[in-house]
N, C-alpha and C. Protein backbone atom coordinates (compact mmCIF):
# COMPACT_ATOMS: atom_id res chain seq x y z
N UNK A 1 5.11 -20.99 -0.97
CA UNK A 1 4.48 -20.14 0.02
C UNK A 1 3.08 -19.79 -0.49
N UNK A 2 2.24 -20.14 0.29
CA UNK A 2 0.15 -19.73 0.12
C UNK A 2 0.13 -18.55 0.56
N UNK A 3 0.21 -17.50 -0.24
CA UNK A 3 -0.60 -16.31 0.72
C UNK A 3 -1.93 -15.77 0.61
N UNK A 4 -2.59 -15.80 2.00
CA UNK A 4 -4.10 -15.66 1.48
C UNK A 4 -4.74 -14.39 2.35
N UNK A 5 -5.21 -13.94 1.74
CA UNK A 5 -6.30 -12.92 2.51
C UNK A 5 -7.27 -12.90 3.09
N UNK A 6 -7.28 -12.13 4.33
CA UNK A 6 -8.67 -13.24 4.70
C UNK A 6 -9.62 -11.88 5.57
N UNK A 7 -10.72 -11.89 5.48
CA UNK A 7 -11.17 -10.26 5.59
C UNK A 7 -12.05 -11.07 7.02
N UNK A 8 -11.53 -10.45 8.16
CA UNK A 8 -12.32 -10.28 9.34
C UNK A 8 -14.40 -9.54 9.12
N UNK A 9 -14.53 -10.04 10.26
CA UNK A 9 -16.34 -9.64 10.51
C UNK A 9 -15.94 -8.27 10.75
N UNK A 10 -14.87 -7.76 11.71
CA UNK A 10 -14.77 -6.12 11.75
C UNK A 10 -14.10 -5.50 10.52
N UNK A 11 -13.64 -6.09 9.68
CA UNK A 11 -13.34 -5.22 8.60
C UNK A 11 -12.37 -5.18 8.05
N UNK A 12 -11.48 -5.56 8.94
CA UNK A 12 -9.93 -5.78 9.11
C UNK A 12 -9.28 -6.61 7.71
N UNK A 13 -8.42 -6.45 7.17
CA UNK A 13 -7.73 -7.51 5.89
C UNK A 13 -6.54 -8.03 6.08
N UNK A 14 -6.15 -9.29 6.06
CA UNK A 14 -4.98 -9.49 6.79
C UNK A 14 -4.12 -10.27 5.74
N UNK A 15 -3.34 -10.55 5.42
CA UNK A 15 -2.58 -11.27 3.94
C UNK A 15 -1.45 -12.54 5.18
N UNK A 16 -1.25 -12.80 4.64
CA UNK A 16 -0.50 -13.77 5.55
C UNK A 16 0.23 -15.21 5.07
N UNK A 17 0.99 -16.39 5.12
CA UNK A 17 1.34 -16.95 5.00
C UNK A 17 0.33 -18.46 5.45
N UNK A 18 -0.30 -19.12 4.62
CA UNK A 18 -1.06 -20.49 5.59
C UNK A 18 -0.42 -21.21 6.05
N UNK A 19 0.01 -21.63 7.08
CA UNK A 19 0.47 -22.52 8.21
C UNK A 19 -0.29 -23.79 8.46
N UNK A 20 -1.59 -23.01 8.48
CA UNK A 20 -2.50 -24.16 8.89
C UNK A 20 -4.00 -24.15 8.56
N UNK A 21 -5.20 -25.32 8.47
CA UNK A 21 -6.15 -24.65 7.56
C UNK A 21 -6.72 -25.88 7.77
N UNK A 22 -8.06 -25.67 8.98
CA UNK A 22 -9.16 -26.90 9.50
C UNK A 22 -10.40 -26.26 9.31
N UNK A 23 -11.43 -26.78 9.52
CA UNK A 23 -12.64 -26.91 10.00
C UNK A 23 -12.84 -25.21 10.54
N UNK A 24 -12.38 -24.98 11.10
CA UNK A 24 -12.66 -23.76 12.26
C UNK A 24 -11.57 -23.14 12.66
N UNK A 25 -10.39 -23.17 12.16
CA UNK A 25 -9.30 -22.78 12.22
C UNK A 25 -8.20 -22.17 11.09
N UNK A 26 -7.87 -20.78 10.98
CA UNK A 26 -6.78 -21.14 10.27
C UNK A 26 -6.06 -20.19 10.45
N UNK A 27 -4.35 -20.40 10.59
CA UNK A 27 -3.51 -20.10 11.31
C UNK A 27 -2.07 -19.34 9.95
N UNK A 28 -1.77 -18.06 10.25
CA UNK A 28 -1.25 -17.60 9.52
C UNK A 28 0.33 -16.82 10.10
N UNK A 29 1.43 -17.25 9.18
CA UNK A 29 2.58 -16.71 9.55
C UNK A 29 2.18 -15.49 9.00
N UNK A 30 3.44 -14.83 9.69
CA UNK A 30 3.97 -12.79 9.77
C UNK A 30 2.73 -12.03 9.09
N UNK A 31 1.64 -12.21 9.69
CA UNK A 31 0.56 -11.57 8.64
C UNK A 31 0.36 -9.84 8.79
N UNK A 32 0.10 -9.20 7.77
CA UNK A 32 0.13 -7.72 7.75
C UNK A 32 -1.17 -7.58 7.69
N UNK A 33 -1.25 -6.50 7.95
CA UNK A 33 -2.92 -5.85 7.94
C UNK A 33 -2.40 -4.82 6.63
N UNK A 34 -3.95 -5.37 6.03
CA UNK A 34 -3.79 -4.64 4.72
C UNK A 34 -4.52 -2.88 4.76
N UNK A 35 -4.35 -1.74 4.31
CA UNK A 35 -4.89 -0.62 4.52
C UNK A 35 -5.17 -0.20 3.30
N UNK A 36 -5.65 0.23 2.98
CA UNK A 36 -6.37 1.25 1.54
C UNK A 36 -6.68 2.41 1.91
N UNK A 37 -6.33 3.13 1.19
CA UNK A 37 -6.27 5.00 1.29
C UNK A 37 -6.79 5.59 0.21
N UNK A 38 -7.87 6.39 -0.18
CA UNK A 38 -7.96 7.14 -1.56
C UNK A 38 -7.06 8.31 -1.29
N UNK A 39 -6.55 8.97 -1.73
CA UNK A 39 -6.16 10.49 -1.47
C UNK A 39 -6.51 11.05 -2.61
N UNK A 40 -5.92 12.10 -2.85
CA UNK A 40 -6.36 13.01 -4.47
C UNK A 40 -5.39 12.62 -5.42
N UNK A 41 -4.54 12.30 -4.97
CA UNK A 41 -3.23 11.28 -5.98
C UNK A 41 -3.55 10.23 -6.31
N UNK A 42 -4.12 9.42 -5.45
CA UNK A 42 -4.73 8.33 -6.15
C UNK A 42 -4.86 7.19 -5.09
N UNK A 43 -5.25 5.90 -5.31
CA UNK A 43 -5.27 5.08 -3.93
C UNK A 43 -4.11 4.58 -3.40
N UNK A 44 -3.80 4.62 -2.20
CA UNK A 44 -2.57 3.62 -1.93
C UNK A 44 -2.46 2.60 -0.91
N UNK A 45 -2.11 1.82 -1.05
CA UNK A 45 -2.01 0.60 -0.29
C UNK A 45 -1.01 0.55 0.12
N UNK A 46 -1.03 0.37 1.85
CA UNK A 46 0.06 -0.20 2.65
C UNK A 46 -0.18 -1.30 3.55
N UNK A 47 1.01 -2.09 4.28
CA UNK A 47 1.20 -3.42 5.11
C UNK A 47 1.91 -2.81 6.23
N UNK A 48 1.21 -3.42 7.30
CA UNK A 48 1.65 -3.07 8.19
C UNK A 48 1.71 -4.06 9.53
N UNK A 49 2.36 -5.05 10.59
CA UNK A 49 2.26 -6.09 11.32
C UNK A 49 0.89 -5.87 11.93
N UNK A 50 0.30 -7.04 11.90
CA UNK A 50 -0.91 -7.47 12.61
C UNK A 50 -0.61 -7.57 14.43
N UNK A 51 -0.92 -6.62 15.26
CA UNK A 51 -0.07 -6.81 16.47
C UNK A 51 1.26 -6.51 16.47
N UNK A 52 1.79 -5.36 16.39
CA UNK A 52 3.10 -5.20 16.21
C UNK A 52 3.62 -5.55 17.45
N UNK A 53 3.27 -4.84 18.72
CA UNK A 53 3.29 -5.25 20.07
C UNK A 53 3.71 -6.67 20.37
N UNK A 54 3.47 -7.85 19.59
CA UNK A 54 3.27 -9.14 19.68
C UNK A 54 4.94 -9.88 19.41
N UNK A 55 4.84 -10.47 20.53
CA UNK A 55 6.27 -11.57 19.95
C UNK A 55 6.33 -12.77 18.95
N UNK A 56 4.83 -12.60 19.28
CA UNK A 56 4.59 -14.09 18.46
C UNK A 56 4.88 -13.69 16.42
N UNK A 57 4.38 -14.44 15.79
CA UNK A 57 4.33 -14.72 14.38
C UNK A 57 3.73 -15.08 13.57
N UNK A 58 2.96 -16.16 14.37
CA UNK A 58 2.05 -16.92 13.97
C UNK A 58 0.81 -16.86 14.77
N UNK A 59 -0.67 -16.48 14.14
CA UNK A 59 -1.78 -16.20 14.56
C UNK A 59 -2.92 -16.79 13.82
N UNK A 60 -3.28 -17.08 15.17
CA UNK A 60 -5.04 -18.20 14.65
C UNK A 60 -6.19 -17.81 14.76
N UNK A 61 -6.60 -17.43 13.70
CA UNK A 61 -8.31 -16.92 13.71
C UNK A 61 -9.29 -18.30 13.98
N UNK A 62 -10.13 -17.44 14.82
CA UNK A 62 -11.48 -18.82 14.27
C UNK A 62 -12.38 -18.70 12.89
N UNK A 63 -12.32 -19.49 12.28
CA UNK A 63 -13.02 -19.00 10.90
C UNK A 63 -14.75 -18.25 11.20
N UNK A 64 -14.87 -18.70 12.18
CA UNK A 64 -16.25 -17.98 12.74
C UNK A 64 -16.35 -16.29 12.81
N UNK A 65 -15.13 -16.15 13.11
CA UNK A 65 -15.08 -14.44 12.83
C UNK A 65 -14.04 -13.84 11.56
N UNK A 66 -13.79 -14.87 10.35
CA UNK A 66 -13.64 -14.70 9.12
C UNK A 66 -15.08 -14.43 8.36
N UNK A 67 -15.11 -13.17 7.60
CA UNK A 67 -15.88 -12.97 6.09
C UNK A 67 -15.87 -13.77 4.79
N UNK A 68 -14.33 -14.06 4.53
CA UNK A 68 -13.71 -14.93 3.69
C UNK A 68 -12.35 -14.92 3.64
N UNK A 69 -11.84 -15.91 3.28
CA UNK A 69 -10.29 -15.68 2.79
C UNK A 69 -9.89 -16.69 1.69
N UNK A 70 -9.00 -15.87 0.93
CA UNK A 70 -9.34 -16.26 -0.28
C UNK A 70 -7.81 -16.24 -0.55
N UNK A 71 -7.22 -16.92 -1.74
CA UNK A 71 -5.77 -16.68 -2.22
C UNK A 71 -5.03 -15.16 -2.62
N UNK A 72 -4.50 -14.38 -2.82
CA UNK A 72 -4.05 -13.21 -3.04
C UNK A 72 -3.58 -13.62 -4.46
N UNK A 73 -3.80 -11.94 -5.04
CA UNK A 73 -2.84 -12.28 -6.33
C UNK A 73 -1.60 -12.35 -6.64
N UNK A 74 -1.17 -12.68 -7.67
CA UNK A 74 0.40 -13.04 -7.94
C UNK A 74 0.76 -11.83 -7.42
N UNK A 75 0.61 -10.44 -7.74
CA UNK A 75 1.46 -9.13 -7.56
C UNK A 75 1.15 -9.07 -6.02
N UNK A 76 -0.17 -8.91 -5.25
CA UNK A 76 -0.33 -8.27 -4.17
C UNK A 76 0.65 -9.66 -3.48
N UNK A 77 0.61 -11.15 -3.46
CA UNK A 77 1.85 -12.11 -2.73
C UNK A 77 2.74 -11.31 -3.09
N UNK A 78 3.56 -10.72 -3.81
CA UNK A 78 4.88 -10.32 -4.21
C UNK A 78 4.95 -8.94 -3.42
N UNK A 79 4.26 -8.57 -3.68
CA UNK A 79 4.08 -7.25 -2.52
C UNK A 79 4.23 -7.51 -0.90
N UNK A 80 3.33 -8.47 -0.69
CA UNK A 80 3.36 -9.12 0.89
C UNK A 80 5.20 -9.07 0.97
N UNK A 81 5.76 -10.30 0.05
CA UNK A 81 7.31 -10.61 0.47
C UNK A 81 8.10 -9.83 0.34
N UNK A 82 8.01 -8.54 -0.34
CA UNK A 82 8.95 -7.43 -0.12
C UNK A 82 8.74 -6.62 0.88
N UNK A 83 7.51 -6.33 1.19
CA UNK A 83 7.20 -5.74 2.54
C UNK A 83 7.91 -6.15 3.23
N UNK A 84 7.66 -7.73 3.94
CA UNK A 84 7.89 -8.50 4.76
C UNK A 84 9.49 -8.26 5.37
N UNK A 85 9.99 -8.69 3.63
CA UNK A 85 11.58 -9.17 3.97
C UNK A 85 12.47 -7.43 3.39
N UNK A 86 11.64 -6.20 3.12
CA UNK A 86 12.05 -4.88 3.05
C UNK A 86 11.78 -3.95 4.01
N UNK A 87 10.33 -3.92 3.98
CA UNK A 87 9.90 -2.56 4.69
C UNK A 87 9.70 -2.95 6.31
N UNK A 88 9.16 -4.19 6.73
CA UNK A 88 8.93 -4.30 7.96
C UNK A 88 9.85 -4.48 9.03
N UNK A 89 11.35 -5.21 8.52
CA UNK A 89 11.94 -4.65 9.53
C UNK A 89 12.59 -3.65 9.97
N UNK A 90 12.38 -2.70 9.02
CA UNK A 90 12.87 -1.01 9.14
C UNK A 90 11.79 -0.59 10.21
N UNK A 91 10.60 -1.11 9.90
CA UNK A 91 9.24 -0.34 10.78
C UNK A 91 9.76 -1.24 12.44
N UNK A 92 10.03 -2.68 12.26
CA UNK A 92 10.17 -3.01 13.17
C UNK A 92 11.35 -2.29 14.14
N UNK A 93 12.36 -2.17 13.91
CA UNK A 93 13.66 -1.40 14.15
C UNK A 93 13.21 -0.19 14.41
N UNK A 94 12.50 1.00 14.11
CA UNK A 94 12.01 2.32 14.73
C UNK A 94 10.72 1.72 15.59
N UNK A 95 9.98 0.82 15.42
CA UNK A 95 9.15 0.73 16.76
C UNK A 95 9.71 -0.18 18.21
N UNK A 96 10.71 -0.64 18.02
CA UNK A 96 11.69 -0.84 19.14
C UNK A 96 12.39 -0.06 19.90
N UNK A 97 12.82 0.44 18.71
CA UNK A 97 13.59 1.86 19.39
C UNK A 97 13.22 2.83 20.19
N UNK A 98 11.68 3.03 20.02
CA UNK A 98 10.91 4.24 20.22
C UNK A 98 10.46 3.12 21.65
N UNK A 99 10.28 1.86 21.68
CA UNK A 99 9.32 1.07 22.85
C UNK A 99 11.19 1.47 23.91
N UNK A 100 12.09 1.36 23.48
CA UNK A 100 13.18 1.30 24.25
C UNK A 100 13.49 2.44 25.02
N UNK A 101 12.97 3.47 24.40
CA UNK A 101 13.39 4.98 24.67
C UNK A 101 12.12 4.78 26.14
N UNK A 102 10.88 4.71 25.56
CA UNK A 102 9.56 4.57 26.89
C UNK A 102 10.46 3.88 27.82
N UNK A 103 11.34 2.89 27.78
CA UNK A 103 11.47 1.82 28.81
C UNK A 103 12.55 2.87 29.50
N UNK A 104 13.22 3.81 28.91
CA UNK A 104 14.60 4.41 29.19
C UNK A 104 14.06 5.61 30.83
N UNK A 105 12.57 5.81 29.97
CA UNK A 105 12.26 6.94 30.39
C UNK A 105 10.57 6.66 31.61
N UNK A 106 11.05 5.72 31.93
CA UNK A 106 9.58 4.90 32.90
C UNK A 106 9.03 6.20 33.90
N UNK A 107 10.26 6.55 34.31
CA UNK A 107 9.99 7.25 35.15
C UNK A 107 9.62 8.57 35.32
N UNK A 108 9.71 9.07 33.66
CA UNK A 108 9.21 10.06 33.38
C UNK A 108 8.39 10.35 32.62
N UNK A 109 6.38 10.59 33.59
CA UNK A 109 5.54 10.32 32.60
C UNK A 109 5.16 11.03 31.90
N UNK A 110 5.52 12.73 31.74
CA UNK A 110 5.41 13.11 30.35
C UNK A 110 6.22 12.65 29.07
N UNK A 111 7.29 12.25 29.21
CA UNK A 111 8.36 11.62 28.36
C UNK A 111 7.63 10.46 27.74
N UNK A 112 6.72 9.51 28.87
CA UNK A 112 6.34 8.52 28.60
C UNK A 112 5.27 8.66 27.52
N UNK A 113 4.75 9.82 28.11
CA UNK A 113 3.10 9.90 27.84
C UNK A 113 3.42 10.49 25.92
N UNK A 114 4.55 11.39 25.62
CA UNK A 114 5.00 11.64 24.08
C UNK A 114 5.68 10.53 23.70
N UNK A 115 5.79 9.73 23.86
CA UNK A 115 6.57 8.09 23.46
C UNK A 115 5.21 7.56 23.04
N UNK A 116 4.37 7.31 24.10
CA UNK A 116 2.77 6.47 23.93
C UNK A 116 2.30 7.65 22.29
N UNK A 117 2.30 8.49 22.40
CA UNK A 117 1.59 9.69 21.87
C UNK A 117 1.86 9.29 20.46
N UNK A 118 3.79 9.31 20.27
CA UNK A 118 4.18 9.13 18.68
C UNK A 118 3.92 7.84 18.30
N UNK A 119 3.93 7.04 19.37
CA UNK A 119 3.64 5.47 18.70
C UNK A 119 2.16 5.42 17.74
N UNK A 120 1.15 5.87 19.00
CA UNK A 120 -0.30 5.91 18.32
C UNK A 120 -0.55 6.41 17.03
N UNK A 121 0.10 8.09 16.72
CA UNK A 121 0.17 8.15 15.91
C UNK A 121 0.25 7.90 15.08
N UNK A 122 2.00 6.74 14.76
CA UNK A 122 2.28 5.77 13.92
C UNK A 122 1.21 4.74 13.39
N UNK A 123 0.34 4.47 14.09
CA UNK A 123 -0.27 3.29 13.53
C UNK A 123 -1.46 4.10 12.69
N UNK A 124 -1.76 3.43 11.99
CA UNK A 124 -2.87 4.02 11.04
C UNK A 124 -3.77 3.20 11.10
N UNK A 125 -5.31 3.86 11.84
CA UNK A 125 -6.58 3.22 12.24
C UNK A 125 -7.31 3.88 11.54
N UNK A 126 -7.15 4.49 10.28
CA UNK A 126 -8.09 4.89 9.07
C UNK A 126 -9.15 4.18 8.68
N UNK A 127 -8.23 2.70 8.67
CA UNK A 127 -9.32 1.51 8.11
C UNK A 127 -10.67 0.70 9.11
N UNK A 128 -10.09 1.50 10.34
CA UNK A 128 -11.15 0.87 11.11
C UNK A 128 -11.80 1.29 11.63
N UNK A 129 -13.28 0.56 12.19
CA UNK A 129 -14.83 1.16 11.77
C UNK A 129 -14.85 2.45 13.42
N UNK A 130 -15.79 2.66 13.02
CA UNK A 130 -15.64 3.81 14.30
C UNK A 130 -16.66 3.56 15.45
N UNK A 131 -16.49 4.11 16.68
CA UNK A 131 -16.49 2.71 17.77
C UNK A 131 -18.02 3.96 18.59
């Protein structure tokens, strides 16, 4: 398994699995978006699905809106596959649940509107640039 990092023009860091790898193309299984945090404890790094929303798995950048991408290190790959095959489908499993409850509750749009509310929350857009 190649896992490589590959840092978007907006900023974005994505770790991922290579699938595929042309000219102008390159295409990455279950890729996480990488996040960095300083706090007063110290820095921390989390993974989190690229498109959680998404059914798909596999996603193709154009290298035209790649910075670089480069191989990952031995620890941060080892990190990717425990995420992957530990933490993400726990995240996946509460963000289903929570998309199931919205679906439960269509018809009720404050219900809806605190479903939309905790999801947003959930995601952490710390890392990205401000609009």
């Amino acid at each position: 398994m190649k896992i490589f990092i590959i840092k978007l023009l907006n900023g974005s860091e994505i770790l991922g699995e290579v699938k595929k790898n042309t000219t102008s193309l390159i295409t990455l299984s279950n890729p996480l978006q990488l996040s960095i945090v300083s706090k007063s404890l110290g820095t921390l790094m989390s993974l989190y699905r690229f498109m959680p929303f998404s059914e798909k798995k596999e996603f193709t950048f154009k290298k035209k809106d790649i910075m670089c991408a480069v191989p990952a290190k031995k620890e941060v790959a080892a990190y990717y596959k425990v995420s992957l095959d530990n933490i993400i489908p726990r995240y996946d499993e509460q963000l289903q649940e929570e998309i199931n409850t919205a679906v439960s509750i269509l018809g009720d749009k404050e219900g809806l509107s605190k479903v939309y509310e905790s999801i947003l929350n959930r995601i952490d857009t710390s890392h990205m640039p401000k609009q």
